[in-house]
C-alpha atoms as a PDB file:
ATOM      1  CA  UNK A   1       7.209 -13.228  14.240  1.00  0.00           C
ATOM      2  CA  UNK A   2       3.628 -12.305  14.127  1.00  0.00           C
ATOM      3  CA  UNK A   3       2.667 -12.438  10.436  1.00  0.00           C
ATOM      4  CA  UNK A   4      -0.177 -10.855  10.110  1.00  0.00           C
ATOM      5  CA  UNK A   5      -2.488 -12.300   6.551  1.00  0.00           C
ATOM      6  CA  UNK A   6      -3.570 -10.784   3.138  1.00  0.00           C
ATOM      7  CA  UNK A   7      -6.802 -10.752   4.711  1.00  0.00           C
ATOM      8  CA  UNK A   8      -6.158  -8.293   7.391  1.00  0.00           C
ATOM      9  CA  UNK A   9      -5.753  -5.391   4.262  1.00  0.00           C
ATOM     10  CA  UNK A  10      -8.834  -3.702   3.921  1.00  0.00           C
ATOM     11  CA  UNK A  11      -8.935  -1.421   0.804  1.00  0.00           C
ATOM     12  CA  UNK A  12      -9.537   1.602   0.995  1.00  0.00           C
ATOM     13  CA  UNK A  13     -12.859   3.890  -0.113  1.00  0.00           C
ATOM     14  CA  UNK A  14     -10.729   5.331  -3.291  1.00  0.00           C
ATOM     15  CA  UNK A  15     -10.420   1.962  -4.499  1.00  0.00           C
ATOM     16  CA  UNK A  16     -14.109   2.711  -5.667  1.00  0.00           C
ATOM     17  CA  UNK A  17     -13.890   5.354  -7.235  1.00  0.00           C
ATOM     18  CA  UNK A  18     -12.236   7.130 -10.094  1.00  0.00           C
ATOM     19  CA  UNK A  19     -12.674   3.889 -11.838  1.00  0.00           C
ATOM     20  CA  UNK A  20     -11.396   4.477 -15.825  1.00  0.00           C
ATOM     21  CA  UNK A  21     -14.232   3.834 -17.979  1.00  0.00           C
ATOM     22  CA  UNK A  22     -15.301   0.725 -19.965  1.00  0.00           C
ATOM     23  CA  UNK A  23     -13.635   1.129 -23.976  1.00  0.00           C
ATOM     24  CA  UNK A  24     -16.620   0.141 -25.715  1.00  0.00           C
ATOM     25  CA  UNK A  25     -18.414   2.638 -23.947  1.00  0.00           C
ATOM     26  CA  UNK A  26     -16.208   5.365 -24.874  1.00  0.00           C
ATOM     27  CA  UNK A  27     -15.981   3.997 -28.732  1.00  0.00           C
ATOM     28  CA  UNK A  28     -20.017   4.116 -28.974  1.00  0.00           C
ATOM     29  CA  UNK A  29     -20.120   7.768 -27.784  1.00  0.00           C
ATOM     30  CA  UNK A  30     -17.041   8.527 -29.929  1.00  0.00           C
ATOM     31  CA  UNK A  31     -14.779   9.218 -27.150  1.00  0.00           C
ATOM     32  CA  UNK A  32     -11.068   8.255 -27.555  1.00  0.00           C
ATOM     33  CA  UNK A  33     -10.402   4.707 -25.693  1.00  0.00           C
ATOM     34  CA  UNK A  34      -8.672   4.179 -22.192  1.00  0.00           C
ATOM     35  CA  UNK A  35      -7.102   1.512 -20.877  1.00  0.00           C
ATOM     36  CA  UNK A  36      -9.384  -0.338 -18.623  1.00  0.00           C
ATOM     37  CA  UNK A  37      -8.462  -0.063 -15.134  1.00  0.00           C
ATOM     38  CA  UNK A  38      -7.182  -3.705 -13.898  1.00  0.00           C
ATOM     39  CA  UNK A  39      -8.777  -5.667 -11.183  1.00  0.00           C
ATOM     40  CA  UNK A  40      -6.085  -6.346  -9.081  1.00  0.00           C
ATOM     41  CA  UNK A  41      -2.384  -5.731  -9.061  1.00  0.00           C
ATOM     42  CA  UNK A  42      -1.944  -9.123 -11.062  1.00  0.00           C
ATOM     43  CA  UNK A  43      -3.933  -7.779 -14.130  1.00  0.00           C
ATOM     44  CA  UNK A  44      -1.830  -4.307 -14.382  1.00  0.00           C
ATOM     45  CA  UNK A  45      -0.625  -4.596 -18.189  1.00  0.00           C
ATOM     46  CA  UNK A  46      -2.709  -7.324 -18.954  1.00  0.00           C
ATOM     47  CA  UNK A  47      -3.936  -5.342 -22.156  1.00  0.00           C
ATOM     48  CA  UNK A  48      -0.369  -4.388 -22.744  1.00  0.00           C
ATOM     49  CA  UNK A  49       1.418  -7.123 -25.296  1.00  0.00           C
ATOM     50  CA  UNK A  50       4.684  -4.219 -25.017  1.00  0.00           C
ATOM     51  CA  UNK A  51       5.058  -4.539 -21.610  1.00  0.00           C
ATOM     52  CA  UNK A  52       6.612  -7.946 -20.169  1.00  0.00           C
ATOM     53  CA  UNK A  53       7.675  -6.429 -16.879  1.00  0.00           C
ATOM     54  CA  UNK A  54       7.112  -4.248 -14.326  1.00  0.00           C
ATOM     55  CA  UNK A  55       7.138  -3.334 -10.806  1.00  0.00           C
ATOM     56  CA  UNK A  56       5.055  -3.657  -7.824  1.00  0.00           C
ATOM     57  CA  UNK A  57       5.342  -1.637  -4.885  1.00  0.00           C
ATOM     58  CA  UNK A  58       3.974  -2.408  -1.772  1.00  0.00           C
ATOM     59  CA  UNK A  59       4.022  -0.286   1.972  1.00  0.00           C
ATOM     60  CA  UNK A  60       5.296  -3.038   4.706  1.00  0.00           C
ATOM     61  CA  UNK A  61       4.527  -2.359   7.899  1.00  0.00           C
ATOM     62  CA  UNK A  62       6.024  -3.640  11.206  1.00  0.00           C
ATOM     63  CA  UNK A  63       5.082  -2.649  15.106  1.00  0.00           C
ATOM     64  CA  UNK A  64       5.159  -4.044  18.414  1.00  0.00           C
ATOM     65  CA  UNK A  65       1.662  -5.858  18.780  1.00  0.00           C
ATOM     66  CA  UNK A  66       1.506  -5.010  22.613  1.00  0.00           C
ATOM     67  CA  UNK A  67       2.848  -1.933  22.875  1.00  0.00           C
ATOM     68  CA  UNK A  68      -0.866  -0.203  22.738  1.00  0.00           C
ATOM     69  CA  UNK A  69      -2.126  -2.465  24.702  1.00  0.00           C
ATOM     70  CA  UNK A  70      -5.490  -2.720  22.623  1.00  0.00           C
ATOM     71  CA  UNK A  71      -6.421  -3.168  19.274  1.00  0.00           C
ATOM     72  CA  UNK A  72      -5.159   0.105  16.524  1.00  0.00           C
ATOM     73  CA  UNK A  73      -4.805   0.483  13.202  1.00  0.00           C
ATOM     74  CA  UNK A  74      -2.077   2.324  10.470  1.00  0.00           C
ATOM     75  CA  UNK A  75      -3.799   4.392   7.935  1.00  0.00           C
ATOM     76  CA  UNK A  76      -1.961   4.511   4.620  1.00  0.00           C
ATOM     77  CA  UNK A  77      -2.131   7.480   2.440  1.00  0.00           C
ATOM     78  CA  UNK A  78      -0.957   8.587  -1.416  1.00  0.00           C
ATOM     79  CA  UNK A  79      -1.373  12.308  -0.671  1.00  0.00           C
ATOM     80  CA  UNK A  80      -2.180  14.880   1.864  1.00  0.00           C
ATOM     81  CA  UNK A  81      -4.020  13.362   5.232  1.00  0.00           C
ATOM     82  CA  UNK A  82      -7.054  15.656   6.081  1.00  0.00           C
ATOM     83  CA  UNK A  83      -6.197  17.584   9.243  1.00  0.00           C
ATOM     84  CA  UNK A  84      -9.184  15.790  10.642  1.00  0.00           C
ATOM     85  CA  UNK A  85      -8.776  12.345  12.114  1.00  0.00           C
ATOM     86  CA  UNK A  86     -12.638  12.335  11.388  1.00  0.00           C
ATOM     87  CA  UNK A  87     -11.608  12.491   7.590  1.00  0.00           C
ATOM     88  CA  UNK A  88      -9.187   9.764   7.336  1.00  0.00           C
ATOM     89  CA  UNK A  89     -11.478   7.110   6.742  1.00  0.00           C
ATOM     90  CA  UNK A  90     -13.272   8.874   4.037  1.00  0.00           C
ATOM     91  CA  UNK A  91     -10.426  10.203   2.258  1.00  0.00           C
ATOM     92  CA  UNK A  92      -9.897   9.706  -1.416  1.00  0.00           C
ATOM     93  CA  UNK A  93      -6.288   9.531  -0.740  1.00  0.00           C
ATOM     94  CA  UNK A  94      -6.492   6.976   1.384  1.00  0.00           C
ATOM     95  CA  UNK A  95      -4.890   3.773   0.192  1.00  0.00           C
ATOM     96  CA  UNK A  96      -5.803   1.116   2.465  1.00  0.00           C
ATOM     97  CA  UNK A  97      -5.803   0.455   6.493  1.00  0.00           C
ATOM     98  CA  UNK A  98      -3.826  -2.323   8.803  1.00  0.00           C
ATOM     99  CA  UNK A  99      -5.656  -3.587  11.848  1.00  0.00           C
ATOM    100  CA  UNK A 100      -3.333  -4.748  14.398  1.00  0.00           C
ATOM    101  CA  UNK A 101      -5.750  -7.240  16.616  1.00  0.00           C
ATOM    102  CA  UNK A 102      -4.156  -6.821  20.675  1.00  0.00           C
ATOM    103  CA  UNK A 103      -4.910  -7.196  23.973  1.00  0.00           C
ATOM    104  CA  UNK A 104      -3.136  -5.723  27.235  1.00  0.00           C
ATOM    105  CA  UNK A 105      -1.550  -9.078  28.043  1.00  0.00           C
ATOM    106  CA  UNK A 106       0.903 -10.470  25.417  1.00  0.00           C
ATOM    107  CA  UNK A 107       1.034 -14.175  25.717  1.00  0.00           C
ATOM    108  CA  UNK A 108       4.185 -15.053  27.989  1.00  0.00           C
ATOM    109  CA  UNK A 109       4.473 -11.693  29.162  1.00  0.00           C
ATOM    110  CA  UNK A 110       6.832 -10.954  25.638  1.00  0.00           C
ATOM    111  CA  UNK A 111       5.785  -7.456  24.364  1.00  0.00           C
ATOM    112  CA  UNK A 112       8.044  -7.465  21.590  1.00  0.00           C
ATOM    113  CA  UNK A 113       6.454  -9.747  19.354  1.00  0.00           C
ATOM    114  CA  UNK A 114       6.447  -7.571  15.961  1.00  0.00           C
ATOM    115  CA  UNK A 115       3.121  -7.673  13.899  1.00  0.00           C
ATOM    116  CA  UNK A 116       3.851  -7.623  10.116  1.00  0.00           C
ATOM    117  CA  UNK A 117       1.857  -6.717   7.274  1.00  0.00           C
ATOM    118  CA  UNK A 118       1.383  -5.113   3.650  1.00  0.00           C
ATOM    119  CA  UNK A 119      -0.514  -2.883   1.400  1.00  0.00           C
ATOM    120  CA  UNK A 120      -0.334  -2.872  -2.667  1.00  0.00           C
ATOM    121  CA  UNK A 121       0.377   0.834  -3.609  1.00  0.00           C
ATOM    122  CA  UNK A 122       0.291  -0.047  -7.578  1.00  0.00           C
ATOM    123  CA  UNK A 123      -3.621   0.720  -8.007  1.00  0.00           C
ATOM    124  CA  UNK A 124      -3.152   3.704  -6.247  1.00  0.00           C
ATOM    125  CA  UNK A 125      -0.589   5.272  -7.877  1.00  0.00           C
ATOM    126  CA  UNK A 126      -2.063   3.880 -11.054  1.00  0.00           C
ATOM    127  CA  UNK A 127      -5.142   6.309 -10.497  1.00  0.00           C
ATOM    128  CA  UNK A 128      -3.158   9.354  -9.865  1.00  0.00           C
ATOM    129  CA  UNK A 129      -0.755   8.341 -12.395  1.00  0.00           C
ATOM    130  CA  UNK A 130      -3.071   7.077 -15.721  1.00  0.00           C
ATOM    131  CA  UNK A 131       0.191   6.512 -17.937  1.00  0.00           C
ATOM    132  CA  UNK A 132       2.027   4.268 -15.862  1.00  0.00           C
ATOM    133  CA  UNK A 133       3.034   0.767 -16.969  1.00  0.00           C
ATOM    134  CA  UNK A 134       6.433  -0.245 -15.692  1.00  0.00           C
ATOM    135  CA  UNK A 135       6.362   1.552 -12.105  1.00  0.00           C
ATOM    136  CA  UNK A 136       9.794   2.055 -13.100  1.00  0.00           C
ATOM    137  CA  UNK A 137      11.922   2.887  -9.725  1.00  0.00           C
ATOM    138  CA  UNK A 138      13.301   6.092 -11.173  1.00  0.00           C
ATOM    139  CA  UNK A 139      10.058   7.585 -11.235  1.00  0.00           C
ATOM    140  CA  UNK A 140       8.125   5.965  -8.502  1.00  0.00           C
ATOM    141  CA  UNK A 141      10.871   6.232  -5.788  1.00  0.00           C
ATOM    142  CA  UNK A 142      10.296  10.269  -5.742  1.00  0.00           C
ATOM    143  CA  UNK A 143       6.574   9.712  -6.154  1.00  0.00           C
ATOM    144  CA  UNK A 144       6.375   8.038  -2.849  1.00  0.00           C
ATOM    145  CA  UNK A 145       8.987   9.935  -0.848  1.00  0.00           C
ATOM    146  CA  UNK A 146       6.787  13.130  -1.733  1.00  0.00           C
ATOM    147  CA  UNK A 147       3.241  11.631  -1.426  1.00  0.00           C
ATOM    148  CA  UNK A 148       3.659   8.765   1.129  1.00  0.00           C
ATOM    149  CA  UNK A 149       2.016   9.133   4.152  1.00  0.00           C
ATOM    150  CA  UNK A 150       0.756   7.296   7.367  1.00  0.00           C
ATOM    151  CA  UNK A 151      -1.403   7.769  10.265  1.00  0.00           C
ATOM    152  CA  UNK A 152      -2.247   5.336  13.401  1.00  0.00           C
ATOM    153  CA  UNK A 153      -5.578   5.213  15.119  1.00  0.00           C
ATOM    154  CA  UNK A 154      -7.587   3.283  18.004  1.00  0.00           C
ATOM    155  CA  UNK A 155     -10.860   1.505  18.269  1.00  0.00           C
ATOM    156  CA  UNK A 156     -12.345   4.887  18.273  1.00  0.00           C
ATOM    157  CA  UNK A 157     -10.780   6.417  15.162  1.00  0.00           C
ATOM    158  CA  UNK A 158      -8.588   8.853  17.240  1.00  0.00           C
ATOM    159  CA  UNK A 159      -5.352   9.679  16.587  1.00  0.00           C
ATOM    160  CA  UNK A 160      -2.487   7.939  18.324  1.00  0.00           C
ATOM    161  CA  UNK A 161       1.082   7.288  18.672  1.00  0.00           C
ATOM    162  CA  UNK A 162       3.272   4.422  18.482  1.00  0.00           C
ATOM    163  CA  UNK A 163       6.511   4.636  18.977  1.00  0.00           C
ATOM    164  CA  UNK A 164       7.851   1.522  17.264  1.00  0.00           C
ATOM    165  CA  UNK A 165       6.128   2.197  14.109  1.00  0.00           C
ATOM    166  CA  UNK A 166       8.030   1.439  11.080  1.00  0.00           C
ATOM    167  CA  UNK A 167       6.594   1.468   7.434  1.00  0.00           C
ATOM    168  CA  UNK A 168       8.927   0.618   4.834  1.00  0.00           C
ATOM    169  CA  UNK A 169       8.642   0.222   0.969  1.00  0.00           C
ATOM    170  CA  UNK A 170       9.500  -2.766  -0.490  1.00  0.00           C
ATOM    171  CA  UNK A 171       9.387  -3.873  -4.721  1.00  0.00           C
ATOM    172  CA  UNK A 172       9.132  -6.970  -6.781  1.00  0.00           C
ATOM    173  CA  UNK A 173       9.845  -7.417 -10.058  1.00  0.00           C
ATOM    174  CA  UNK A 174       6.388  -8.802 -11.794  1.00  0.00           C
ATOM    175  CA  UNK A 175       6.933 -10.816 -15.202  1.00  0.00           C
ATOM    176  CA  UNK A 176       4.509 -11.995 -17.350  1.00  0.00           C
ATOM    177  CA  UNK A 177       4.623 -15.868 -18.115  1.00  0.00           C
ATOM    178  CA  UNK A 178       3.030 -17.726 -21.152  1.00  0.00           C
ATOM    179  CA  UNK A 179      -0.216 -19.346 -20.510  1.00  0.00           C
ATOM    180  CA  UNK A 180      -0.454 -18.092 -16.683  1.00  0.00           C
ATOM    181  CA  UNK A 181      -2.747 -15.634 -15.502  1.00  0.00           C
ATOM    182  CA  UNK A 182      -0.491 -14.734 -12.365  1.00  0.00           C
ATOM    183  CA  UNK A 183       3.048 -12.837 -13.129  1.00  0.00           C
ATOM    184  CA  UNK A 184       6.218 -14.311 -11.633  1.00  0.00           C
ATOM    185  CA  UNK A 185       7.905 -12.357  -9.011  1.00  0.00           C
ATOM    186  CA  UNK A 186      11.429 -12.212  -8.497  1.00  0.00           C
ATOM    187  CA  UNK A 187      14.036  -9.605  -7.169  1.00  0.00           C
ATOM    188  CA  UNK A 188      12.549  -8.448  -4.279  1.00  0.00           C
ATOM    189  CA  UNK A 189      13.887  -4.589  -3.015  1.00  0.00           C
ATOM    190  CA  UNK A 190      13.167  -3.032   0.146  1.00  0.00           C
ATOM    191  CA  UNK A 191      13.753   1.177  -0.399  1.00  0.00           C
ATOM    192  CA  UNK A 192      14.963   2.515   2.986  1.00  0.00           C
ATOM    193  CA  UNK A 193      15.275   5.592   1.648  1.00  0.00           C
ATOM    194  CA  UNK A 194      12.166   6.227   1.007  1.00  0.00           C
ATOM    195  CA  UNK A 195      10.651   6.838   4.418  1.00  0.00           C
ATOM    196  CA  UNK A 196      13.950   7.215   5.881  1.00  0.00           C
ATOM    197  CA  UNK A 197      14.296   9.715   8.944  1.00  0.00           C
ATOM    198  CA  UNK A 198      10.372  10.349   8.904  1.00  0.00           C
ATOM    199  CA  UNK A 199       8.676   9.786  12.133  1.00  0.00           C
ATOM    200  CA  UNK A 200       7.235   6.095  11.959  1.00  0.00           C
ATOM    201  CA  UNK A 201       9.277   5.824   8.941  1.00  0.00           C
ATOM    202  CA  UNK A 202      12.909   3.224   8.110  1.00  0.00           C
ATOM    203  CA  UNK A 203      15.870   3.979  10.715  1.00  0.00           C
ATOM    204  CA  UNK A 204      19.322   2.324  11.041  1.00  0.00           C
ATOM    205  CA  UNK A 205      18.070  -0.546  12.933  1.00  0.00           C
ATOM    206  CA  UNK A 206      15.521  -1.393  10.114  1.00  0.00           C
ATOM    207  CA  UNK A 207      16.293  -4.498   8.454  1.00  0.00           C
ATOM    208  CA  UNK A 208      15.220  -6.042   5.118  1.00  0.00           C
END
């Protein structure tokens, strides 16, 4: 299976903005403090000593490299998509994009290689939703069912479809360990029913 790397997730632009501001700032104007936003989805409750554990949730996404038959790219989204493709890009709702790198001849003539790969969803929902700490699944599962969307595009940014699209959510359970600055992962949940029955979304043949 064609796995494709951490590196091929390219944030997207609201990952700029919105950003919570800085504590002492706030106490030197007299403001009531916030809780600074984390750096990545490692750091989420960093500042919390109450909270040990908590999920992350993360949009997996699987398609036929060759099908296209050139490069394309799924849009992910926490929120409406703009009506215009030209918007997508420059949406604040707009979560982060996976480039699927093709060409018109699959090696060995097999089209059905799937390409594979994942985008964090914590630090998004974590600026829409400022109080959340555990990402607990009663909550967040009907967060995402309402507000998760997708979109696929060519080289050129226009719209396109691909029939053997399939995004998925999937959560881990983050723990924080003594003396580490990484949480420990463990019982790992993919949510079928999440995207279930939506176009591009989990079917009966998708597997965990």
């Amino acid at each position: 299976m064609d796995r494709v790397a951490a590196g091929h997730i390219i944030s997207g632009p609201g990952h700029s903005k919105n950003v919570r501001p800085n504590s002492q700032d706030q106490e030197e104007h007299g403001q009531p403090t916030k809780r600074a936003f984390p750096r990545s989805i490692y750091d989420i409750n960093a500042d919390r000593p109450d909270i040990h554990q908590w999920h992350n949730w993360t949009a997996r996404i699987r398609v036929k490299k060759f099908q296209f038959g050139s490069t394309f790219s799924v849009l992910i989204f926490l929120g409406d998509v703009p009506p215009q493709h030209t918007q997508w890009k420059s949406s604040d709702n707009l979560v982060g994009t996976h480039h699927v790198y093709a060409t018109s001849l699959p090696p060995g003539g097999d089209s059905g290689i799937i390409n594979e790969g994942f985008i964090h969803l914590n630090l998004a929902i974590l600026r829409k939703r400022e109080d959340e700490a555990k990402f607990d699944p009663g909550e967040i599962k009907p967060y995402l069912r309402e507000n998760l969307n997708w979109r696929t595009a060519d080289l050129r940014s226009e719209p396109i479809e691909i029939s053997s699209l399939e995004v998925t959510v999937v959560s881990t359970l983050f723990s924080k360990v003594p003396g580490a600055r990484m949480p420990a992962s463990s019982d790992r949940r993919t949510h079928h029913d999440i995207t279930f029955g939506r176009p591009g979304g989990a079917t009966d043949r998708t597997t965990d």
